[in-house]
Protein backbone atom coordinates (compact mmCIF):
# COMPACT_ATOMS: atom_id res chain seq x y z
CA UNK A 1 114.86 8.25 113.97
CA UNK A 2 112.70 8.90 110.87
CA UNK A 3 112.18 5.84 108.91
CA UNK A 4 112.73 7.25 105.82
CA UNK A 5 116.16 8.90 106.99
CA UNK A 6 116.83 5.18 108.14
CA UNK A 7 116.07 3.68 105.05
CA UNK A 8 118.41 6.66 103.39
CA UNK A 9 121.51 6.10 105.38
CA UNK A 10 121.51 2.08 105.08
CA UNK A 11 121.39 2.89 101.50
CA UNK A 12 124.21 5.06 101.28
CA UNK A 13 126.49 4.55 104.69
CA UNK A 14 129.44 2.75 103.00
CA UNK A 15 128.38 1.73 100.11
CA UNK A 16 131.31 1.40 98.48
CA UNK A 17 131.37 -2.12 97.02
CA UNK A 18 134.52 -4.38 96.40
CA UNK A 19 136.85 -1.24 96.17
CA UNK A 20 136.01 -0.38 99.75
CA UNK A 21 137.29 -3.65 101.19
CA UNK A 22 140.68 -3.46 102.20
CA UNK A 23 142.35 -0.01 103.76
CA UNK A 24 144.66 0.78 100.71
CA UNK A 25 142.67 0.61 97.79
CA UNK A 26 143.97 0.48 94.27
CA UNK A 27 144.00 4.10 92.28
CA UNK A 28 141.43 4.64 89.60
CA UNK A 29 142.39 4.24 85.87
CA UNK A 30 143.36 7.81 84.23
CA UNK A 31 140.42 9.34 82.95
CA UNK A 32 138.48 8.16 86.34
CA UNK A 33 136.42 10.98 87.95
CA UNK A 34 132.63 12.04 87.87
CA UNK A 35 130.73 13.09 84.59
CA UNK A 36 126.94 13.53 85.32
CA UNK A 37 124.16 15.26 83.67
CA UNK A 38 121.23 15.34 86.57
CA UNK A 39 118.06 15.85 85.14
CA UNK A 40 114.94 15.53 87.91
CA UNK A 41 112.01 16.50 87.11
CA UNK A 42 108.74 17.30 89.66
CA UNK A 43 105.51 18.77 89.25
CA UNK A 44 106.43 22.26 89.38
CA UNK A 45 110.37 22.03 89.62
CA UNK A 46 113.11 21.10 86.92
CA UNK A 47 116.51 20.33 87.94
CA UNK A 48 119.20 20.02 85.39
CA UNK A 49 122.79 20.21 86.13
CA UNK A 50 125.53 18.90 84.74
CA UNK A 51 128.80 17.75 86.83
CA UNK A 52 132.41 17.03 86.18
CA UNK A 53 135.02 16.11 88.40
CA UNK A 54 138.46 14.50 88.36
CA UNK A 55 139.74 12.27 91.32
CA UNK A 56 140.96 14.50 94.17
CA UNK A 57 138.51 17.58 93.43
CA UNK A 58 135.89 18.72 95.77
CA UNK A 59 133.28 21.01 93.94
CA UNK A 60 131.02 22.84 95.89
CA UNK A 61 127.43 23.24 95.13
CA UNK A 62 126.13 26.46 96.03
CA UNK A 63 122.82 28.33 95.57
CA UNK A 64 119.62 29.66 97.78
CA UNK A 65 117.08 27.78 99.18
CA UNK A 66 115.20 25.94 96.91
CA UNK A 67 117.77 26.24 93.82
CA UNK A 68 117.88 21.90 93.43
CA UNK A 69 121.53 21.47 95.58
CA UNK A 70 120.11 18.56 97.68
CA UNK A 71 118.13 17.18 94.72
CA UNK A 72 121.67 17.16 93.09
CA UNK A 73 123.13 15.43 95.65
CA UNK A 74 120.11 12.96 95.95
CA UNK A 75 120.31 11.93 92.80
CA UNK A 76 124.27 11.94 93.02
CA UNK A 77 123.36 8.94 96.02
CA UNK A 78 120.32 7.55 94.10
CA UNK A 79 117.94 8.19 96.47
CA UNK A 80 116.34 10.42 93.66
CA UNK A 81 115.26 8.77 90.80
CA UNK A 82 116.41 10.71 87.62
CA UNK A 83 114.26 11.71 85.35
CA UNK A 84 117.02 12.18 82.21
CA UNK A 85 120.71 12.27 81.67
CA UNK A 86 123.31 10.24 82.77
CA UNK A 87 125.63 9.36 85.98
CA UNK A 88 129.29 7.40 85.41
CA UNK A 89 131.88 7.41 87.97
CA UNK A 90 135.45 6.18 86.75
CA UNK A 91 133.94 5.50 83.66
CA UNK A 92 130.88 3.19 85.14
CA UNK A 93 127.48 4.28 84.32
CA UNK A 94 125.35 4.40 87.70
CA UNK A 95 122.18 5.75 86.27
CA UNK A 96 120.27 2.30 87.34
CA UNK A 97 122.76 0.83 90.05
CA UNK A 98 120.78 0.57 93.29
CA UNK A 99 121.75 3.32 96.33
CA UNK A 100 123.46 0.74 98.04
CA UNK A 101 125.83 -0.53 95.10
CA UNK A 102 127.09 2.26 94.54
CA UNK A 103 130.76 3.38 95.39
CA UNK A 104 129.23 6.01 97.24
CA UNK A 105 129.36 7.92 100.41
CA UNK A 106 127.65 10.30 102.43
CA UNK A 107 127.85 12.69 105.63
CA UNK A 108 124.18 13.76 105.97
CA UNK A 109 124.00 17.41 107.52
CA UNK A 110 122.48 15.76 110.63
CA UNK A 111 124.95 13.05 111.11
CA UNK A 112 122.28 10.37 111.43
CA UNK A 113 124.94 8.32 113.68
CA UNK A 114 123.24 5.16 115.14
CA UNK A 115 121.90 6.14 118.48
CA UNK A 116 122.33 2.77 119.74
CA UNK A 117 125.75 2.14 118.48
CA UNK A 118 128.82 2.98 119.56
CA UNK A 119 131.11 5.37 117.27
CA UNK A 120 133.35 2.29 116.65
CA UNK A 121 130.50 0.34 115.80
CA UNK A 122 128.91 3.34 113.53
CA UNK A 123 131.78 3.15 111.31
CA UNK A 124 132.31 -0.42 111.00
CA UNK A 125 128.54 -0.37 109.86
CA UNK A 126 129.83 0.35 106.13
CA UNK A 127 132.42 -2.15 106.42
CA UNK A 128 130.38 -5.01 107.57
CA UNK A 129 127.19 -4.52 105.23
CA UNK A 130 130.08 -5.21 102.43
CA UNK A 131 131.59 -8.87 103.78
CA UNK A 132 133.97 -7.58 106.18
CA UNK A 133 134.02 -10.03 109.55
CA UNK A 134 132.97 -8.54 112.58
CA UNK A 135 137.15 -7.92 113.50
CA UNK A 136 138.19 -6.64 110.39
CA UNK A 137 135.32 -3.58 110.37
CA UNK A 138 136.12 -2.99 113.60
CA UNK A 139 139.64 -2.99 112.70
CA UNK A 140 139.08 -0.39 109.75
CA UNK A 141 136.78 1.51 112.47
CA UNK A 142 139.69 2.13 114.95
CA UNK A 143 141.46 3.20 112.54
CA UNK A 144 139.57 5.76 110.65
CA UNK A 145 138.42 7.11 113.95
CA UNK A 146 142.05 7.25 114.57
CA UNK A 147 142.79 9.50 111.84
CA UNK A 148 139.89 11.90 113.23
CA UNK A 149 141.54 11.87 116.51
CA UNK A 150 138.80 10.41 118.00
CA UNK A 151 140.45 6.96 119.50
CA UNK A 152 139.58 7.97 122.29
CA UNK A 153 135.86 8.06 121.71
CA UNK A 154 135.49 4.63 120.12
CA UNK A 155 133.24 3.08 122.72
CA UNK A 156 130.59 6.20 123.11
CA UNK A 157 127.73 6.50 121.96
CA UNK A 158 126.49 9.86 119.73
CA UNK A 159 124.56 11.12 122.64
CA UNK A 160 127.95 11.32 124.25
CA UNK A 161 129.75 12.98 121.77
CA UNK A 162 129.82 16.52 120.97
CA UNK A 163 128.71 18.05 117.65
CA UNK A 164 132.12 18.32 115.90
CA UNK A 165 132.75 14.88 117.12
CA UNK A 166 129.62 13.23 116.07
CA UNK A 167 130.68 15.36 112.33
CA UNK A 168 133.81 13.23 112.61
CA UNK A 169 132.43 10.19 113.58
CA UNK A 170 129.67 10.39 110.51
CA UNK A 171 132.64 11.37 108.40
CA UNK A 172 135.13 8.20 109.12
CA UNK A 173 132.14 6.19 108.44
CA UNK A 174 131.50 7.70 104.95
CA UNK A 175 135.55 6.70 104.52
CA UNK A 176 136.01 3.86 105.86
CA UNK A 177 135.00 1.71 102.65
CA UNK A 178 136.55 3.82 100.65
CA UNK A 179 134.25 5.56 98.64
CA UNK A 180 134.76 6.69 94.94
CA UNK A 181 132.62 9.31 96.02
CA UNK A 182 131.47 11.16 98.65
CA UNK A 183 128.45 13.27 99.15
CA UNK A 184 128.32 16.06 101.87
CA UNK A 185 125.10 17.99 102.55
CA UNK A 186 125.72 21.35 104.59
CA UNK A 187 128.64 18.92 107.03
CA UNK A 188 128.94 21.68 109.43
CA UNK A 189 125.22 23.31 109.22
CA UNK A 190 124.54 21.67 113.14
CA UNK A 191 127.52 22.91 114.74
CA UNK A 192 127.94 26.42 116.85
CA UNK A 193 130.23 29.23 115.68
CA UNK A 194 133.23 27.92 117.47
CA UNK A 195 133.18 24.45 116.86
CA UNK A 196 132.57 25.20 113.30
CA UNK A 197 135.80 26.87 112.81
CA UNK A 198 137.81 23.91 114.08
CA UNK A 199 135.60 21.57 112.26
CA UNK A 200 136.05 23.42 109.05
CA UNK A 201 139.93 23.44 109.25
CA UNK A 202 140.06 19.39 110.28
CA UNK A 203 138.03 18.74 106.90
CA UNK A 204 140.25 20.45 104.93
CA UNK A 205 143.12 18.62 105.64
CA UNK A 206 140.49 14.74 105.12
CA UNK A 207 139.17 16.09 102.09
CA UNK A 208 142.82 17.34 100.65
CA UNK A 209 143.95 13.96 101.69
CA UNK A 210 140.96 11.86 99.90
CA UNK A 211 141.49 10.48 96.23
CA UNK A 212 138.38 10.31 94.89
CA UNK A 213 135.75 13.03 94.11
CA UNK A 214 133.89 14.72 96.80
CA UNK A 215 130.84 16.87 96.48
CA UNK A 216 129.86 19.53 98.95
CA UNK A 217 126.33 20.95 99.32
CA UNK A 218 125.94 24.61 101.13
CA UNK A 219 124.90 27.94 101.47
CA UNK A 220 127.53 28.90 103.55
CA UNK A 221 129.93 30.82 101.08
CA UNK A 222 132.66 31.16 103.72
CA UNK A 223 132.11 26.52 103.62
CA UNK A 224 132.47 26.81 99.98
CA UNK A 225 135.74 29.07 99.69
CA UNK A 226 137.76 27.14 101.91
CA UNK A 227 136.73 23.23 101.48
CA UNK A 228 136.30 23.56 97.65
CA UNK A 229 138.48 23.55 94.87
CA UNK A 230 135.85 24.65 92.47
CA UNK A 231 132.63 26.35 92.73
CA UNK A 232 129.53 25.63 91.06
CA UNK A 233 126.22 28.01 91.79
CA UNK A 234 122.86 26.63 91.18
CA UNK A 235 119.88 28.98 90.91
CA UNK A 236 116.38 27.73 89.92
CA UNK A 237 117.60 23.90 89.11
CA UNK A 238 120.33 25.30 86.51
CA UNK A 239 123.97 25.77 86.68
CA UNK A 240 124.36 29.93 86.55
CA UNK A 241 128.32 30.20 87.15
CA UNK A 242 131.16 27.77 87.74
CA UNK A 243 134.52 28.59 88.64
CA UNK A 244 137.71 28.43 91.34
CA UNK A 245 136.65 30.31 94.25
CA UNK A 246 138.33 33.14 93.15
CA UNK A 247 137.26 33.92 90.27
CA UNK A 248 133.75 33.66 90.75
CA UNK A 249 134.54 35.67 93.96
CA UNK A 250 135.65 38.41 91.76
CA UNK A 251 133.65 37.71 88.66
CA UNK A 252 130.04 37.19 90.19
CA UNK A 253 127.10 37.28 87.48
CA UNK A 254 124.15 37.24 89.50
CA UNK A 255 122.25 39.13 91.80
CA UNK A 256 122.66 36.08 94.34
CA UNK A 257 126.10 35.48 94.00
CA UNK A 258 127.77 39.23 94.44
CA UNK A 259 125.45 39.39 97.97
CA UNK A 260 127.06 36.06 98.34
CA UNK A 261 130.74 37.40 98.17
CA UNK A 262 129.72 41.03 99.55
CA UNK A 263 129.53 43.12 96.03
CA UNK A 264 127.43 45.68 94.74
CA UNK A 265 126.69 44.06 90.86
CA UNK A 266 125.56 46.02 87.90
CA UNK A 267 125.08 45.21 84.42
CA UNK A 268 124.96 47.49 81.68
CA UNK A 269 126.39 48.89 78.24
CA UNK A 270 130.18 49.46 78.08
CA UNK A 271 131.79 52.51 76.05
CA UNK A 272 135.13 52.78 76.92
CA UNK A 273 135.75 53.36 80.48
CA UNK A 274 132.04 54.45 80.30
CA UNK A 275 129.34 52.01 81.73
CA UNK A 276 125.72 52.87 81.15
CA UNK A 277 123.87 50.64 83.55
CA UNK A 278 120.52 49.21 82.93
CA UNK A 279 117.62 51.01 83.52
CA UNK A 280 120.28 53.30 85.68
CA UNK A 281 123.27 56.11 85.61
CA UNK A 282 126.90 55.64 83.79
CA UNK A 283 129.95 54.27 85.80
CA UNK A 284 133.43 55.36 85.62
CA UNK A 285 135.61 52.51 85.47
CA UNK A 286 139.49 52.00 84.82
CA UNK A 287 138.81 49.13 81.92
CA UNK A 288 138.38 49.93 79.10
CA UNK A 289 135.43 47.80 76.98
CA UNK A 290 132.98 47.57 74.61
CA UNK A 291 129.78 45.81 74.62
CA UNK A 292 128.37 44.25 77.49
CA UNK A 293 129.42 43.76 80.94
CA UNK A 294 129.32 43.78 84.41
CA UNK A 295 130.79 46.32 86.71
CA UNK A 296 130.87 45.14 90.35
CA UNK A 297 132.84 47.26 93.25
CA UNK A 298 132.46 45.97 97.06
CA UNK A 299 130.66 48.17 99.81
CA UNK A 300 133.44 49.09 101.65
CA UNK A 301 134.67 51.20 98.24
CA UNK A 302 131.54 53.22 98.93
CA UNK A 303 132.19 56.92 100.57
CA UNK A 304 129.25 59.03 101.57
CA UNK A 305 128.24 62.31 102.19
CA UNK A 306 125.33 64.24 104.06
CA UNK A 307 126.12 67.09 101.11
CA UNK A 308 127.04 67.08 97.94
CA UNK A 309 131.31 66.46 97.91
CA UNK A 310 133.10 69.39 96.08
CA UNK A 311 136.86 68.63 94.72
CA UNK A 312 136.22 65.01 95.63
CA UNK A 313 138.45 63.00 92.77
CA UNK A 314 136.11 60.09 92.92
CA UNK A 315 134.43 59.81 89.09
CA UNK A 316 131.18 58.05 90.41
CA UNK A 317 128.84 60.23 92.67
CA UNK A 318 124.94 59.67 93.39
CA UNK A 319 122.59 61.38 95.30
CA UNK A 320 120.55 58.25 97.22
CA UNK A 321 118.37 57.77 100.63
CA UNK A 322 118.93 55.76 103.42
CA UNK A 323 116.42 53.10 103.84
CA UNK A 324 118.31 50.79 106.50
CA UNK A 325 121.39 49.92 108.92
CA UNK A 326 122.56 47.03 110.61
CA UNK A 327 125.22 45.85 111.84
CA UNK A 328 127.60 43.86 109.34
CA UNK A 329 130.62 42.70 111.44
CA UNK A 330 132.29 45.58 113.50
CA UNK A 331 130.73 48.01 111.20
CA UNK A 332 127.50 49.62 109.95
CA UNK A 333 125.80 48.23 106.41
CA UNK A 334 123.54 51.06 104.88
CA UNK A 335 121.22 49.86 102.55
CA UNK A 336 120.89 52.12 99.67
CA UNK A 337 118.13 53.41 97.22
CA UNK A 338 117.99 56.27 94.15
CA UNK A 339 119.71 56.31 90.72
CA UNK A 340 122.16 53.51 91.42
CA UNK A 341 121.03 51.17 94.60
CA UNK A 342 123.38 50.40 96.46
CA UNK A 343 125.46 49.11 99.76
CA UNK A 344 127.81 50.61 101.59
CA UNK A 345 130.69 49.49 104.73
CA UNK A 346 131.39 52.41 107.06
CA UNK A 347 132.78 52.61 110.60
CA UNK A 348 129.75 53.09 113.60
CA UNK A 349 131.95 56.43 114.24
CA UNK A 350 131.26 57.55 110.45
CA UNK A 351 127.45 56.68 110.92
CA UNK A 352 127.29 58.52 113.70
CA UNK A 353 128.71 61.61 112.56
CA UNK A 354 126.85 61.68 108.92
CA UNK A 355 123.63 61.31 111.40
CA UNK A 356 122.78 58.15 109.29
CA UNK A 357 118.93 56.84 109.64
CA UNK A 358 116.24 55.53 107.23
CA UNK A 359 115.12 58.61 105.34
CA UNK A 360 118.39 60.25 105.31
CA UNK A 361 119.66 62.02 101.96
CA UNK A 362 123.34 61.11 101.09
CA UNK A 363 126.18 61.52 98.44
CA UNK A 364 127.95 58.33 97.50
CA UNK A 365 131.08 58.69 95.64
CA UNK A 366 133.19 55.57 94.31
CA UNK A 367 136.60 55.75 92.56
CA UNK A 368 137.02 54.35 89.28
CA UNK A 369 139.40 52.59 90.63
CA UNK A 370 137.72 50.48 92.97
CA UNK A 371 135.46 49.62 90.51
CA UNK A 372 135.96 46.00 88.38
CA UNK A 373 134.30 45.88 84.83
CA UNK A 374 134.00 42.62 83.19
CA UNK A 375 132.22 40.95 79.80
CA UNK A 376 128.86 39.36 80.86
């Protein structure tokens, strides 16, 4: 195992101080929760982000490669040194308490089990470093890995265990002292299609049933809508939207975060029902506004034609050219270009009989009322 990665994980398995001694744990005072302004600053990178959370939320950090998520979380753990701002957790300010003081845990998106331990023995690691006997972590062991349904599993070692149950092993062992907070970078990045279903739905019901604050790092929007109870997208080491799921599902204002949640995003000018778009053609839309806004509509609204649609009530029609396919689910994405560039959802029968290939001319047509305008 890397050294560093080592080093990391003794730092942060656990480290959940006095609160994380016994199995019931008192509740934080009112008022408790996260309030964090991350500032980290590199040669050529800035990160500054701020966080709040109240006991029982799980925020999501999303945002592309690169945007400053694991920095965030890094810093969260203090195994980034902060350049600015400040960190307090139920009203404690953690901005200079040492990694492994800190009511903190984490479930590293490799796992970073113990090779050489057993899964009992992984999670009583947390336990032990803070003054529990050898019996009493191993009691607090059994039963977290109890509550993962992985009893069963307590004597093998993580080269015995599957992914999902090496996720579940490296998650009891963030628990089991109790953390005021934990820290999960991309949990379920190392696990297949199938497992990561199950996985997905067994965290739901931990982190729904965990007190304290929990932060989730991913890029995996379909991660993000179900774990977290509030979304917060980070592009370029800034905060660019934060929101429940749904309404940053339906309110997206960036370019990365409508091809996150599969819209086509415009900005522009709003008259009326009338949206000039920037630098493009108007849009028909059923709000009326002023000023402005957004107009987003998803790629399944999209209808298109080889020729030009005559009696068609749709409000929004542009001439464009095909300049890809592929295969989006069980049906075709075309990739769009022209006045108003664009995606659109159709079935493989519907690409086959518009004859659709890179090059093509089509008509796309969009009803004003599939269309969502909103104030940017």
């Amino acid at each position: 195992m890397d050294d560093r990665l080592m080093t990391d994980l003794d730092k942060t398995t656990g480290a959940a101080g006095a609160a994380g001694a016994a199995l019931g744990a008192s509740a934080p005072p009112p008022g408790s929760g996260l309030d964090a302004r991350l500032v980290v600053e590199r040669a050529s990178f800035r990160l500054d982000v701020a966080l709040r959370a109240a006991p029982g939320d799980v925020v999501a950090l999303l945002g592309p490669n690169g945007a400053g998520k694991t920095t965030a979380l890094r810093a969260l753990a203090g195994l980034v040194p902060m350049s600015g701002g400040h960190l307090r957790l139920d009203g404690a300010e953690l901005d200079r308490t040492r990694p492994e003081s800190r009511p903190v845990g984490v479930v590293f998106q490799d796992y970073l089990l113990f090779p050489h331990l057993s899964a009992l023995d992984n999670v009583a690691f947390g336990p032990r470093c803070h003054g529990a006997t050898k019996a009493q972590a191993r009691a607090q062991a059994a039963e977290w890995l109890g509550r993962m349904g992985l009893a069963g599993h307590a004597g093998s070692k993580p080269r015995g265990l599957s992914g999902g149950q090496a996720q579940r092993v490296a998650l009891a062992r963030a628990l089991a002292t109790h953390p005021r907070l934990l820290l999960l970078d991309e949990p379920l990045a190392a696990l297949d299609a199938r497992t990561r279903l199950d996985v997905r739905a067994q965290l739901r019901r931990h982190l729904a049933d965990f007190e304290a604050v929990a932060v989730l790092v991913t890029h995996d929007p379909l991660d993000a809508m179900v774990l977290a109870d509030r979304l917060v997208v980070v592009e370029d080491g800034h905060v660019v939207q934060e929101g429940t799921p749904s309404d940053i599902a339906r309110h997206p204002r960036t370019d990365y975060i409508a091809h996150l949640v599969g819209l086509n995003l415009y900005r522009g000018e709003a008259e009326g029902h009338t949206v000039r778009v920037d630098g493009g053609p108007a849009i028909t839309t059923t709000e009326d506004l002023a000023g402005p806004v957004f107009v987003a509509f998803p790629p399944g609204a999209v209808t298109l034609h080889r020729e030009r649609p005559t009696g068609s009530s749709a409000r929004n029609l542009w001439r464009l050219e095909v300049v890809g396919l592929e295969t989006h689910g069980d049906q075709i994405r075309a990739d769009l270009t022209g006045e108003l560039p664009l995606a659109a959802d159709l079935t493989t029968i519907a690409a086959a009989e518009l004859d659709l290939r890179p090059g093509a001319t089509v008509w796309a047509s969009v009803k004003a009322a599939q269309t969502h305008a909103y104030p940017a």
